[in-house]
Protein backbone atom coordinates (compact mmCIF):
# COMPACT_ATOMS: atom_id res chain seq x y z
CA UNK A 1 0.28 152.03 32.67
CA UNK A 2 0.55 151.81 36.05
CA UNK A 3 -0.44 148.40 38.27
CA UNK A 4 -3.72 147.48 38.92
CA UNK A 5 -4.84 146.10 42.11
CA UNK A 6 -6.44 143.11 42.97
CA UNK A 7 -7.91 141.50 46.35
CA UNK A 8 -10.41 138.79 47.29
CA UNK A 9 -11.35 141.18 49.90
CA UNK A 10 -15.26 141.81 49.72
CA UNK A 11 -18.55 143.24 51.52
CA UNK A 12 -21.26 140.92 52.69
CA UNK A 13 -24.53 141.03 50.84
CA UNK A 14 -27.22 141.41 53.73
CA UNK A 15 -30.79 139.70 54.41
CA UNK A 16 -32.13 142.68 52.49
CA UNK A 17 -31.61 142.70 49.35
CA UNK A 18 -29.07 145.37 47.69
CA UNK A 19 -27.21 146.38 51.00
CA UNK A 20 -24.17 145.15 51.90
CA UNK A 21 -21.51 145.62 54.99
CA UNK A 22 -20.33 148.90 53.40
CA UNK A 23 -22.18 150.89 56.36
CA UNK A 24 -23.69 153.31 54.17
CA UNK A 25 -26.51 152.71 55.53
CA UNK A 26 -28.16 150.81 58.99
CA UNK A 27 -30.14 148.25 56.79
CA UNK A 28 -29.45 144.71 58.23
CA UNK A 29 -27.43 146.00 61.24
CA UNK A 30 -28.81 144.76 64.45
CA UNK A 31 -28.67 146.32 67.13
CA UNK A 32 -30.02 149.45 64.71
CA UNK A 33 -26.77 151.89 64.72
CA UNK A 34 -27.32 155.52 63.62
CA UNK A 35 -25.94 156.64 60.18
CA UNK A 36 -23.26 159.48 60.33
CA UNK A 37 -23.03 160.74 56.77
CA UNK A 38 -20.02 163.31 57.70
CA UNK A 39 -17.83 161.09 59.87
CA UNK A 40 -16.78 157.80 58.32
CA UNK A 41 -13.44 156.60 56.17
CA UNK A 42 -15.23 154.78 53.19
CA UNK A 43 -18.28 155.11 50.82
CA UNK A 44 -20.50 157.63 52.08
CA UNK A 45 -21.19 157.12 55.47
CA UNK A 46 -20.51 154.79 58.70
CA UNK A 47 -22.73 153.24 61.07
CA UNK A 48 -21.96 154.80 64.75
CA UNK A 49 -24.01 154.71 68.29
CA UNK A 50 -23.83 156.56 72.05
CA UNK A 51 -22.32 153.52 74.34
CA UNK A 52 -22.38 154.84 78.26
CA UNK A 53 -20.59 152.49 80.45
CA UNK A 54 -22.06 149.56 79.03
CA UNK A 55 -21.39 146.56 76.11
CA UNK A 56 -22.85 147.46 73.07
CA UNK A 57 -23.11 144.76 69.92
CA UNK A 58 -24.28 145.37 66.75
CA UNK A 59 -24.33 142.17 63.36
CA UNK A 60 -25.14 142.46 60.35
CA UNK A 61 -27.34 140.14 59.23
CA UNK A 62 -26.15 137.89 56.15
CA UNK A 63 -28.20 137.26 52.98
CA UNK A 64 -27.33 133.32 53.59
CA UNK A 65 -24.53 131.78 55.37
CA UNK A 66 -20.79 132.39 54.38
CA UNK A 67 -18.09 129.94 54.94
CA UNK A 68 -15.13 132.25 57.05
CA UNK A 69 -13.11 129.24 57.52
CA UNK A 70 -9.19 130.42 56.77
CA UNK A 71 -10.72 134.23 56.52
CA UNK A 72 -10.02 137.77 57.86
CA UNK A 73 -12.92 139.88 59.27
CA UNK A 74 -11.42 143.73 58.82
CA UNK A 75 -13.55 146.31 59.83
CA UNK A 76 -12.64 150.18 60.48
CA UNK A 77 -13.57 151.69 64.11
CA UNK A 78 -13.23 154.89 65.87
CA UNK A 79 -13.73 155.66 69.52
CA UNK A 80 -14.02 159.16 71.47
CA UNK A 81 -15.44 157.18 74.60
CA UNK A 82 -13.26 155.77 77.54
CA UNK A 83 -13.14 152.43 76.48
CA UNK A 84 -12.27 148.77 78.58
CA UNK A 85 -8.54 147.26 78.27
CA UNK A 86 -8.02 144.89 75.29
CA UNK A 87 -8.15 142.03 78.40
CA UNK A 88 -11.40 143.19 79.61
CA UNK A 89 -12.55 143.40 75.48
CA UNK A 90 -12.76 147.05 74.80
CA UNK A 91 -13.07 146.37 71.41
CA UNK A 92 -14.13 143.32 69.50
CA UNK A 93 -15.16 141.44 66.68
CA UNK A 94 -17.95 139.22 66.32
CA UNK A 95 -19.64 136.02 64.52
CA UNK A 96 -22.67 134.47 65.12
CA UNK A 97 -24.00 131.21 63.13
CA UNK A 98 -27.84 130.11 62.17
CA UNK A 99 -28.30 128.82 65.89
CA UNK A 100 -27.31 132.13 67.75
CA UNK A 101 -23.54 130.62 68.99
CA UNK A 102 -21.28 133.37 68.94
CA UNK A 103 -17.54 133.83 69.03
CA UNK A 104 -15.69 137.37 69.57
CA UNK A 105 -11.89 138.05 69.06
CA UNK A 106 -11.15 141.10 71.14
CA UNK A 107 -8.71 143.33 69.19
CA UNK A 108 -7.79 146.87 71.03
CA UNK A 109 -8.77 148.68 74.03
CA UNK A 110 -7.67 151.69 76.05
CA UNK A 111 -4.42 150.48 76.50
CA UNK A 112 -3.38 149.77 73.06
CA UNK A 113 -5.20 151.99 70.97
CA UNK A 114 -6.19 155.86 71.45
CA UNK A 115 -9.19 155.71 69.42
CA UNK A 116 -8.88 156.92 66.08
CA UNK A 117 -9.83 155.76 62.77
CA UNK A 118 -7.95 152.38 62.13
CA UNK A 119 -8.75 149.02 60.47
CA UNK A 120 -9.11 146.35 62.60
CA UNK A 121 -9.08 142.55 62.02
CA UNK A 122 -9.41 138.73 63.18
CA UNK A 123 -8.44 135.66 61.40
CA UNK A 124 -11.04 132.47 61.97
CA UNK A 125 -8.46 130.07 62.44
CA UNK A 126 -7.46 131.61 65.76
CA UNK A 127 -9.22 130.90 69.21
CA UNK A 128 -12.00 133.53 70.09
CA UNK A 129 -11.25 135.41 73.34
CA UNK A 130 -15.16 134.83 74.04
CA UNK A 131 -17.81 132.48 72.72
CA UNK A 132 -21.09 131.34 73.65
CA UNK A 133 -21.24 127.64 75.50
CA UNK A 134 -21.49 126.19 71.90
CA UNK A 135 -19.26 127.77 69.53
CA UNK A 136 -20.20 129.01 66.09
CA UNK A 137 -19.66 127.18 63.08
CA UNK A 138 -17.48 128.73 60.96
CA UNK A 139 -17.74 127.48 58.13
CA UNK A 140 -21.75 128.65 58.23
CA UNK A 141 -21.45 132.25 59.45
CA UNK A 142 -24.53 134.05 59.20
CA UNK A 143 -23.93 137.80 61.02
CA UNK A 144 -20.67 139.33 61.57
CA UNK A 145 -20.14 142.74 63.48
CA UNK A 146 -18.60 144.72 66.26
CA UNK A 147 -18.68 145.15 69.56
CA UNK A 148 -17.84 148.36 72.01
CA UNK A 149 -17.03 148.32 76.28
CA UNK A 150 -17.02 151.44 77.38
CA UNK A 151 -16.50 152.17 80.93
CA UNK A 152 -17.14 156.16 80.91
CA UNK A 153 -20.43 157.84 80.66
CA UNK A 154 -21.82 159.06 77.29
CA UNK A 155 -23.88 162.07 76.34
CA UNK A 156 -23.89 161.69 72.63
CA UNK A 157 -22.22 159.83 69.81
CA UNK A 158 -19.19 158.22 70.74
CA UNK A 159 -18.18 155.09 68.75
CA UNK A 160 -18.55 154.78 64.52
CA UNK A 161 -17.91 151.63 62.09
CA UNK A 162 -17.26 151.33 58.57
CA UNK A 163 -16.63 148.95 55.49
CA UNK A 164 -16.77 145.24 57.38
CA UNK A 165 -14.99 142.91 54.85
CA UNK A 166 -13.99 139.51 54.95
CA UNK A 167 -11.00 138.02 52.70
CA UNK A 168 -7.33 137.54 52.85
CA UNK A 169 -4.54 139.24 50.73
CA UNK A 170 -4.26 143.09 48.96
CA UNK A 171 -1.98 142.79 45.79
CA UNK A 172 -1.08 143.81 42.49
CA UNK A 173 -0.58 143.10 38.60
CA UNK A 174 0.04 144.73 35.36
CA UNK A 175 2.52 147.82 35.10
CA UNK A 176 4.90 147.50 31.99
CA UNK A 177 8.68 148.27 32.18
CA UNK A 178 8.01 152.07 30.38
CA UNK A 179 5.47 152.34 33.92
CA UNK A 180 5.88 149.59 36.32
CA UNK A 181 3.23 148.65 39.05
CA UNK A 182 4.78 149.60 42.30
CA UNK A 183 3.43 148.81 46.22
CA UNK A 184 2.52 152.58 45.23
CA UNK A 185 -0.39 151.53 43.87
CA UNK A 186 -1.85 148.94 46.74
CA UNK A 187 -0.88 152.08 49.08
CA UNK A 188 -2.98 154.63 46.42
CA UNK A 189 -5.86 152.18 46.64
CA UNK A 190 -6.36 151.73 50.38
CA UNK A 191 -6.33 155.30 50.56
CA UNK A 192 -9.09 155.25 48.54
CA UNK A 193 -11.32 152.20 49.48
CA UNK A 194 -9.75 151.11 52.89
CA UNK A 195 -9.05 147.67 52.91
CA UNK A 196 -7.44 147.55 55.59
CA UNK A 197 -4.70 145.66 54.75
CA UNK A 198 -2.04 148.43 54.47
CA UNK A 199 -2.53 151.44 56.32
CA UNK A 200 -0.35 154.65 56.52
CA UNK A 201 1.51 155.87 59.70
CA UNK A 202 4.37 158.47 59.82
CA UNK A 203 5.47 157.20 56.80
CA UNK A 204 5.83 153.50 57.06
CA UNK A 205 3.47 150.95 55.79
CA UNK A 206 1.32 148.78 58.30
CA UNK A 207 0.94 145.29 56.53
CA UNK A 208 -1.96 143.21 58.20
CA UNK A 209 -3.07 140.71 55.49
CA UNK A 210 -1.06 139.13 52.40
CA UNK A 211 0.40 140.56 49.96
CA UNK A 212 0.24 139.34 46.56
CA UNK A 213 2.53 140.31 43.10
CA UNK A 214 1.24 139.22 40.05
CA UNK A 215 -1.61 136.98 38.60
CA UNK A 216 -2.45 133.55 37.97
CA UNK A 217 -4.98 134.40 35.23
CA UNK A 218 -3.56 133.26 32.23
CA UNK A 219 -2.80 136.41 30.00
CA UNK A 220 -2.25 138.39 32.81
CA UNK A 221 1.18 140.35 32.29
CA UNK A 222 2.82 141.77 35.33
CA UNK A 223 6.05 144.12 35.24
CA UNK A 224 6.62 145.19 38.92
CA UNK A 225 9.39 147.17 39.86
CA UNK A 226 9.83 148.65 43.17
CA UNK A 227 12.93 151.13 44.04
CA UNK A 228 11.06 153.50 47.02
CA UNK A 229 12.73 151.59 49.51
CA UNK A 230 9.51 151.50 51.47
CA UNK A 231 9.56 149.98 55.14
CA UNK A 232 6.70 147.39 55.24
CA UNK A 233 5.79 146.66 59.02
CA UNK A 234 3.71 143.44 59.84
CA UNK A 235 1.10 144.26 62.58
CA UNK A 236 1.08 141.71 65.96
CA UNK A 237 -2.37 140.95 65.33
CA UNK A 238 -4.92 138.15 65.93
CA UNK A 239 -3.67 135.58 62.40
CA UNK A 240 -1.99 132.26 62.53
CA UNK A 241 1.81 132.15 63.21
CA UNK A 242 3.44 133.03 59.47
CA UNK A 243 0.09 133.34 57.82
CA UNK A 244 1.50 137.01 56.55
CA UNK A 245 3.05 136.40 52.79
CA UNK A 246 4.84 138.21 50.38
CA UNK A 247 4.12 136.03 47.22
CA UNK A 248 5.17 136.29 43.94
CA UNK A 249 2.92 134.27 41.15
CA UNK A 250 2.68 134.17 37.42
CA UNK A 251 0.95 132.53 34.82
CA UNK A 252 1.93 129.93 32.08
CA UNK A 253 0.96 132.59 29.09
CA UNK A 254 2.16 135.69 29.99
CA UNK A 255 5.24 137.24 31.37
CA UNK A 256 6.06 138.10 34.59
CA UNK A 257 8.86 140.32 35.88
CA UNK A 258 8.75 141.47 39.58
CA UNK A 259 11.77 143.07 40.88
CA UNK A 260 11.83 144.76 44.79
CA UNK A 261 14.83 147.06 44.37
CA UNK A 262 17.25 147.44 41.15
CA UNK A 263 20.67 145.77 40.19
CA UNK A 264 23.25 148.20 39.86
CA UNK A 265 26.52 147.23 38.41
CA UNK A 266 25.91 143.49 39.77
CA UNK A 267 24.66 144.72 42.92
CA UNK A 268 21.52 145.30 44.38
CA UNK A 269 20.08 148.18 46.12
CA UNK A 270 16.94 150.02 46.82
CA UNK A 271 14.94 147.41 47.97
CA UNK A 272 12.34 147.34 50.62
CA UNK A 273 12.68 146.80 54.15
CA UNK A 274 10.00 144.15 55.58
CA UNK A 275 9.56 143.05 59.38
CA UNK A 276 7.53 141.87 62.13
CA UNK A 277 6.28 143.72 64.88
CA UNK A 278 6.18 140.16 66.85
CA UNK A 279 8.21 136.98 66.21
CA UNK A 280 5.26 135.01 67.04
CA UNK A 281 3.61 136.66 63.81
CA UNK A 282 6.58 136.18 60.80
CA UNK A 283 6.08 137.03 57.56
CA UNK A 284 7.16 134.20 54.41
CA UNK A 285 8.39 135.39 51.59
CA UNK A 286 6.97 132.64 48.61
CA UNK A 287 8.86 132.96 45.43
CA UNK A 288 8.79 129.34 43.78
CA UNK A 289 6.13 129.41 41.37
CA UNK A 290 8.17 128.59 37.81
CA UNK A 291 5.69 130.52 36.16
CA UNK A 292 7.14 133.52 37.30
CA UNK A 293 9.60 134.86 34.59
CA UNK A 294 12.21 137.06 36.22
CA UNK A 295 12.72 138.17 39.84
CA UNK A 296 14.75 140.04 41.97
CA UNK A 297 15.60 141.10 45.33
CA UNK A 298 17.91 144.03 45.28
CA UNK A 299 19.59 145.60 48.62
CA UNK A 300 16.19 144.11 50.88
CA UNK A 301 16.27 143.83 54.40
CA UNK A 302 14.16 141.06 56.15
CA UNK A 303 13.58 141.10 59.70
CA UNK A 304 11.81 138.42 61.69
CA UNK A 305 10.34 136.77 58.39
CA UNK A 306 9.53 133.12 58.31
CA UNK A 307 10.62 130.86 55.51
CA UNK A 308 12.05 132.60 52.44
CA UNK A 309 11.25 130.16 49.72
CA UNK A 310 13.24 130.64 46.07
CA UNK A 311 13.22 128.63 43.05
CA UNK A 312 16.09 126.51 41.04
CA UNK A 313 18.76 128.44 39.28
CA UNK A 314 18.16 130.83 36.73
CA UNK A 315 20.76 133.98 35.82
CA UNK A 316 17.18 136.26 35.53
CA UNK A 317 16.22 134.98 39.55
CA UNK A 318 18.27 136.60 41.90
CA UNK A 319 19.17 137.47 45.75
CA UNK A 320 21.34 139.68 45.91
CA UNK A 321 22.57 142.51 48.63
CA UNK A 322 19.88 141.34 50.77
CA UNK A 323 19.76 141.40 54.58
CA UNK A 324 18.19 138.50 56.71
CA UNK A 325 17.93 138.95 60.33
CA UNK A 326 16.58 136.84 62.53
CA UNK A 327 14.60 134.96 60.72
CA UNK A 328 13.53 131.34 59.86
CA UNK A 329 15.52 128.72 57.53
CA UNK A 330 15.64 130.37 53.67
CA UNK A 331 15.12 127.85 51.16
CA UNK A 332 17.02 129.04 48.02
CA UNK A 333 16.75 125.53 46.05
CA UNK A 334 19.85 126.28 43.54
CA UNK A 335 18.84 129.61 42.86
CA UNK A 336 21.05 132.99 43.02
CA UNK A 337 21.57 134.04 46.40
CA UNK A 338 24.55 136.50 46.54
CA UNK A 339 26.37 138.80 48.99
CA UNK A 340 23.96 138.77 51.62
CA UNK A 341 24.14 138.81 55.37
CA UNK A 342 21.91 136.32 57.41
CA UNK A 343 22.59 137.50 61.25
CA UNK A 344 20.94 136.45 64.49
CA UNK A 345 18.79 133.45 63.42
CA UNK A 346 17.24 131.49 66.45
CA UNK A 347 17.45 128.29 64.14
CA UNK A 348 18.72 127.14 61.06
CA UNK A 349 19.52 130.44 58.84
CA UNK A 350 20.08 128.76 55.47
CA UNK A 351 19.56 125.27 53.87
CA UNK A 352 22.06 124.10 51.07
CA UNK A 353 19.85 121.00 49.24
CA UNK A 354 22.18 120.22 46.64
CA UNK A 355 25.53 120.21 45.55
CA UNK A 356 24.95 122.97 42.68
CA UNK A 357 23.70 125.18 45.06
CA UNK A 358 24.32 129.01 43.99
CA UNK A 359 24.87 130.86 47.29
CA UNK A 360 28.24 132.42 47.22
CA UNK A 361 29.80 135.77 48.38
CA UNK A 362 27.96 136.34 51.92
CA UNK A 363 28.11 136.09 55.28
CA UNK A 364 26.32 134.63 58.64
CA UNK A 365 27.04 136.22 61.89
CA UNK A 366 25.44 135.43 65.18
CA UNK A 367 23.21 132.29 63.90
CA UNK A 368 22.30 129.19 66.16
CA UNK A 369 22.99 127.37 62.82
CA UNK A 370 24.35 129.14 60.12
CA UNK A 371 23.73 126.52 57.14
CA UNK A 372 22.18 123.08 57.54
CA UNK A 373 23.28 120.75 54.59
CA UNK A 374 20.88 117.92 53.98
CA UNK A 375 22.98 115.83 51.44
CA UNK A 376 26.19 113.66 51.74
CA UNK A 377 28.51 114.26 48.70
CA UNK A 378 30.99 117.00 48.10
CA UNK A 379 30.47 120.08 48.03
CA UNK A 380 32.00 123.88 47.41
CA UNK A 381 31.59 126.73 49.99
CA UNK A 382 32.97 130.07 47.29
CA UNK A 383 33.70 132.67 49.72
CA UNK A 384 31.34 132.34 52.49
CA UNK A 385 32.37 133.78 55.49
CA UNK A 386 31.34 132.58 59.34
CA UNK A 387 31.43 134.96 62.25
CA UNK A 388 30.21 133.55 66.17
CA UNK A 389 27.79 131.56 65.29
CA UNK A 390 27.05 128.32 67.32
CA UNK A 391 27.17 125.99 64.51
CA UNK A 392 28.50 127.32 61.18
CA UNK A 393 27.04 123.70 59.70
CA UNK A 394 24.76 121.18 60.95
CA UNK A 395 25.22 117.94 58.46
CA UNK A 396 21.60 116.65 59.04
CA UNK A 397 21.74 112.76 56.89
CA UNK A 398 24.22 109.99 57.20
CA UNK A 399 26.98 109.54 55.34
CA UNK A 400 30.43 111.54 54.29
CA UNK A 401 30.04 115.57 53.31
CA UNK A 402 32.84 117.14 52.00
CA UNK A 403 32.77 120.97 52.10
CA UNK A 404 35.30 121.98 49.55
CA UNK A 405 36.01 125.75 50.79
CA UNK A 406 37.14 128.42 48.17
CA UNK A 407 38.07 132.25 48.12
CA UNK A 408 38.26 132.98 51.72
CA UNK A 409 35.68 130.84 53.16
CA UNK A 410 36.16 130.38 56.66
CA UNK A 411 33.61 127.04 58.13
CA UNK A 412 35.34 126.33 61.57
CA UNK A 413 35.39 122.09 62.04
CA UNK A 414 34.92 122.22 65.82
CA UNK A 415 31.81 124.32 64.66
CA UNK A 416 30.31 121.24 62.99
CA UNK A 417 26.41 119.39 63.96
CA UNK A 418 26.53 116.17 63.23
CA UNK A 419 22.10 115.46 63.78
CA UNK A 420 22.26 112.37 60.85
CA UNK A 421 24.71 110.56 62.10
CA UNK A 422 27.38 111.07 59.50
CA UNK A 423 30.51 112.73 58.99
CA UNK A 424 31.80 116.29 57.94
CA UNK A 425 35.11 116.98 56.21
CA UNK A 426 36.01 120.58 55.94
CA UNK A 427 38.57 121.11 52.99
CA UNK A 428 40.11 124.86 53.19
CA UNK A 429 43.36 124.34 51.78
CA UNK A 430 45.66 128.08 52.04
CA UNK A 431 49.33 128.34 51.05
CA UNK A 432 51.95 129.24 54.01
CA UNK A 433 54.58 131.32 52.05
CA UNK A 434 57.75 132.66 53.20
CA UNK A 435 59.74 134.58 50.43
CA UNK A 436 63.25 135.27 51.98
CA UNK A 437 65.81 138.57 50.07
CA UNK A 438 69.03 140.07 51.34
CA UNK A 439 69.14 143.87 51.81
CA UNK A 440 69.47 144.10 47.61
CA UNK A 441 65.84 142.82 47.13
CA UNK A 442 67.45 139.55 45.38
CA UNK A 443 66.07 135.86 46.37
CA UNK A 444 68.43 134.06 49.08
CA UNK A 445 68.38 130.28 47.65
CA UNK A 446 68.74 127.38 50.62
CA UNK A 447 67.52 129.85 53.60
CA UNK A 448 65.32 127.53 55.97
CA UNK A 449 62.12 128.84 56.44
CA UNK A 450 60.27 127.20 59.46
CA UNK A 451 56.64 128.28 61.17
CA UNK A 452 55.30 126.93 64.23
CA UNK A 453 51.83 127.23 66.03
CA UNK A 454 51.97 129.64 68.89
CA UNK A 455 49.53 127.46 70.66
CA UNK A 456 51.82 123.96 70.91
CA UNK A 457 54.87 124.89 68.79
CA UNK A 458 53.25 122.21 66.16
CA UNK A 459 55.96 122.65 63.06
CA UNK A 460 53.87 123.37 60.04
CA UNK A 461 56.40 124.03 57.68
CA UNK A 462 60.20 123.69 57.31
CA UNK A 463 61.78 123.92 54.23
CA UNK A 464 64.53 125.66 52.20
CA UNK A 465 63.59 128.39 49.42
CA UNK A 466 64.19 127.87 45.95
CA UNK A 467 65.47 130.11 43.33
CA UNK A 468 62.58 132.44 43.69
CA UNK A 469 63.65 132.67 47.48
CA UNK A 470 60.11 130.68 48.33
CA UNK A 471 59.88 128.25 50.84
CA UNK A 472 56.10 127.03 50.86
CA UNK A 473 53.58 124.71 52.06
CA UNK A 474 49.75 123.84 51.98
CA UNK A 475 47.75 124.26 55.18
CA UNK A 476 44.36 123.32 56.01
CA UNK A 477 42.41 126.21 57.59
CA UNK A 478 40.67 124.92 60.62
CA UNK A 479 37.88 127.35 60.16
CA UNK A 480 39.26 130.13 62.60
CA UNK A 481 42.83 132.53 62.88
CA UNK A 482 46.07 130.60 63.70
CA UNK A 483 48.61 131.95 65.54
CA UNK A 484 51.89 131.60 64.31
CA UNK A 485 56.06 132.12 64.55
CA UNK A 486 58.37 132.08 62.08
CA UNK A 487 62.14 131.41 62.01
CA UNK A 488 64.16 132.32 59.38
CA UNK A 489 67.97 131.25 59.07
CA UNK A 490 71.05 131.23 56.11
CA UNK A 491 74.47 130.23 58.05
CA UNK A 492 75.46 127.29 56.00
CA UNK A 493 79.75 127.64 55.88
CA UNK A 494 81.28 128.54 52.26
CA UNK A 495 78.18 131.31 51.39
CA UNK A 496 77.19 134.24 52.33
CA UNK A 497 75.61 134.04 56.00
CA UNK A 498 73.08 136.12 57.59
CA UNK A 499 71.49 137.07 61.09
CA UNK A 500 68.53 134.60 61.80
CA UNK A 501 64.69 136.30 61.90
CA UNK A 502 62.14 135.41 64.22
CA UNK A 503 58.93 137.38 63.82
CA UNK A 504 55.20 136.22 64.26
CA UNK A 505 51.93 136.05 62.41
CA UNK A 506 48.45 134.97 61.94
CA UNK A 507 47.13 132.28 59.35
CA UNK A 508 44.08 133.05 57.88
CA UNK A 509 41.22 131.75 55.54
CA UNK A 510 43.49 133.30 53.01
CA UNK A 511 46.91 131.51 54.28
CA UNK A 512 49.90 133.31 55.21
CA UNK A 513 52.11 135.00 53.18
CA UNK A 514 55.78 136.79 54.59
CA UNK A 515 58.60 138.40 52.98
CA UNK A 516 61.74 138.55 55.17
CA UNK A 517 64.80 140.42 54.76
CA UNK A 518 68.04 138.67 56.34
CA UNK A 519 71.08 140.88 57.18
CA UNK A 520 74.25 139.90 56.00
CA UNK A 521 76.30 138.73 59.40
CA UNK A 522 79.68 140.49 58.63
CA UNK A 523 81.19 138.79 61.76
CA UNK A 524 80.65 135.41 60.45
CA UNK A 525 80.93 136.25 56.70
């Protein structure tokens, strides 16, 4: 079976009873529109009206009042007329309340829209671009509707409505893993109702309400598997700053599996791509609910999203081959979070709460912070690599942190923020290795193997190799390339001597590692 979708989304009932904000038909609309039976994008018909250089409003009249507080108005509008600007309120959305106090968002005009069929929408919460001296209470909403600015004459018919719905998310539940549900379905389902919530445009996905996966009814089963690699966009439109969600839920007595992309070999791939048009309008991603059995994000790519918020470990909850850019603090908790890439963040990229955290294997490039560590204790960074970002950590509590660094990582000390007023301790300890053979390939034993940095000539290592021909010594990484030289030298009287080496190198997070070949001096020998 494939999923089934499921929305809070809903008409209003209107003064008269059995008619509703569907516009298939005028009943309860005031100013009285005309019906239009052939043009219109849901139902059977849409309300419409001639509008000649002048502001024309028409409500629909509620069968009692409706609280809108935290809602979305979307409505559907088309315009063949010369509209106003979206500044001067070519196009708009209204409320009134029992006392006649009105509000209006204004949402398009000539200059951002060219007049088609497209679902338009306002969230409460934000401040209306117009309102009566008294504004409307919103909480007690009794008419809703639209209103058209034209500013170019009108012979006939030039502006049309349809399906006025208030609400807030679009999302879906069931599928099994024989037929998952997929955002397929949500997409199938606007097509056929309009909701208004994701709308179709050269192939990407226009997202302008929240999206939901799975159910909180208890028995509800949800498998979810998406591998269409579908680019979600989120509209710059009138909602609250990182009111747009992608949230998984589940329910204590039924399972729930919801997987964006598939894990290949222990990587992940085909996942979706999701963004904001705006930066001012984010997107979270909300994946903590425990009741949720599995999930998995598999080769995504997040752009401009607000907080991504995980769950604590679990080998079935994973992040893996993901790409976050530009975006707000992630909140993994101890769960899975895997070669990924966080680039560009304006803040904090990635917060590491405790000292079994599980992100390993990835990278952060170009951050203003690149992790932010809230705890003082010790703790392992396993091959995570920094590239120019202003602060690879910021420590943010008193007290000592250790940062025990493994497999390549690379934290740089100088790139440290102390904001608690503690202390940070960056432990990346490499090997420096110089392995020293004559011309035969076998070990010279006693050659004195010395490096310097290029910088100061600070002596890192001098010693004499052993029967191996291995002269060694720990090193710990600074968090960025060292320059180095090396001298190499066997001379001692009574053996075999041999033309000193100087050469040069580079330490990095992986240490140094040289094999040198001395030449047998015959003049000396």
């Amino acid at each position: 079976m494939a999923g089934t979708v499921i929305t809070d989304l809903a008409f209003f009932n209107g003064a008269t009873g059995g008619s509703t904000s569907n516009c298939d038909a005028i009943t309860d609309w005031v100013t009285a529109p005309t019906l239009d039976n052939i043009t219109y994008v849901e139902g059977t018909g849409s309300c419409s009206a001639k509008v000649s250089k002048t502001t024309f409003t028409s409500v629909f009249s509620f069968s009692a009042a409706v609280d809108l507080t935290n809602k979305v108005l979307y409505i559907w509008a088309m315009c063949s007329g010369k509209l106003d600007t979206l500044a001067n309120g070519g196009l708009r959305i209204r409320v009134e309340d029992a006392s006649a106090n009105w509000g209006e968002w204004y949402v398009a005009g000539a200059d951002t829209w060219a007049g088609g069929w497209q679902p338009f929408l306002a969230h409460t919460s934000t401040a209306f671009s117009a309102q009566s001296a008294t504004p409307p209470t919103i909480s007690a909403i009794t008419k809703a509707g639209i209103v058209f600015k034209t500013v170019g004459s009108a012979t006939a018919i030039n502006c049309w409505w349809d399906a006025l719905r208030y609400g807030t998310y679009l999302g879906v539940k069931g599928g099994t893993e024989a037929s998952p549900a997929t955002l397929q379905d949500m997409i199938n389902a606007e097509g056929t109702y309009k909701y208004g919530v994701i709308f179709q445009y050269e192939g990407l996905s226009i997202v302008q309400g929240k999206l939901v996966f799975g159910s909180t009814t208890g028995g509800d089963a949800t498998y979810f598997k998406d591998t269409s690699e579908k680019v979600l966009i989120f509209a710059d439109k009138p909602v609250p700053s990182a009111w747009y969600d992608i949230k998984l839920q589940g329910n204590g007595t039924a399972t729930t599996k919801i997987y964006f992309g598939t894990k290949v070999g222990g990587s992940g791939a085909t996942g979706i791509t999701a963004r904001a048009t705006s930066s001012s309008k984010p997107f979270t991603i909300t994946a903590s609910d425990t009741n949720i059995t599995e999930y998995g994000f598999y080769g995504c790519t997040f752009y401009q999203a607000s907080t991504i918020t995980l769950q604590a470990y679990s080998t079935v909850k994973e992040f893996l081959d993901c790409i976050v850019s530009k975006s707000a603090e992630m909140l993994p908790d101890t769960g899975i979070v895997k070669n990924s890439t966080f680039t560009g963040s304006s803040g904090r990229a990635l917060r590491i709460a405790s000292t079994s955290h599980n992100v390993t294997d990835s990278k952060f490039i170009g951050c203003q912070t690149a992790t932010h560590v809230n705890l003082s204790a010790s703790i392992t960074f396993n091959n995570l690599k920094f590239y120019g970002n202003t602060y690879d950590i910021e420590h943010s509590v008193a007290g000592a942190l250790t940062i025990n660094c493994e497999n390549g990582s690379n934290p740089d000390q100088a790139k440290v923020n102390e904001t608690g007023g503690g202390s940070t301790s960056i432990v990346n300890t490499v090997s420096l290795k110089v392995y020293v053979k004559d011309e035969a390939n076998a070990p010279i034993v006693g050659a004195s193997a010395a490096i310097y940095k290029t910088s100061d000539n600070t002596q890192l290592m001098n010693e004499l190799t052993d029967v191996n021909g291995l002269a060694s010594e720990s090193f710990n990484y600074p968090g960025s390339d060292v320059p180095i030289y090396i001298r190499v030298r066997k001379s001692s009287a009574g053996s075999t001597r041999y033309v000193p080496m100087n050469t040069t190198g580079t330490i990095t997070s992986t240490g140094f590692t040289l094999t040198a070949v001395l030449i047998a001096d015959l003049v000396l020998a």
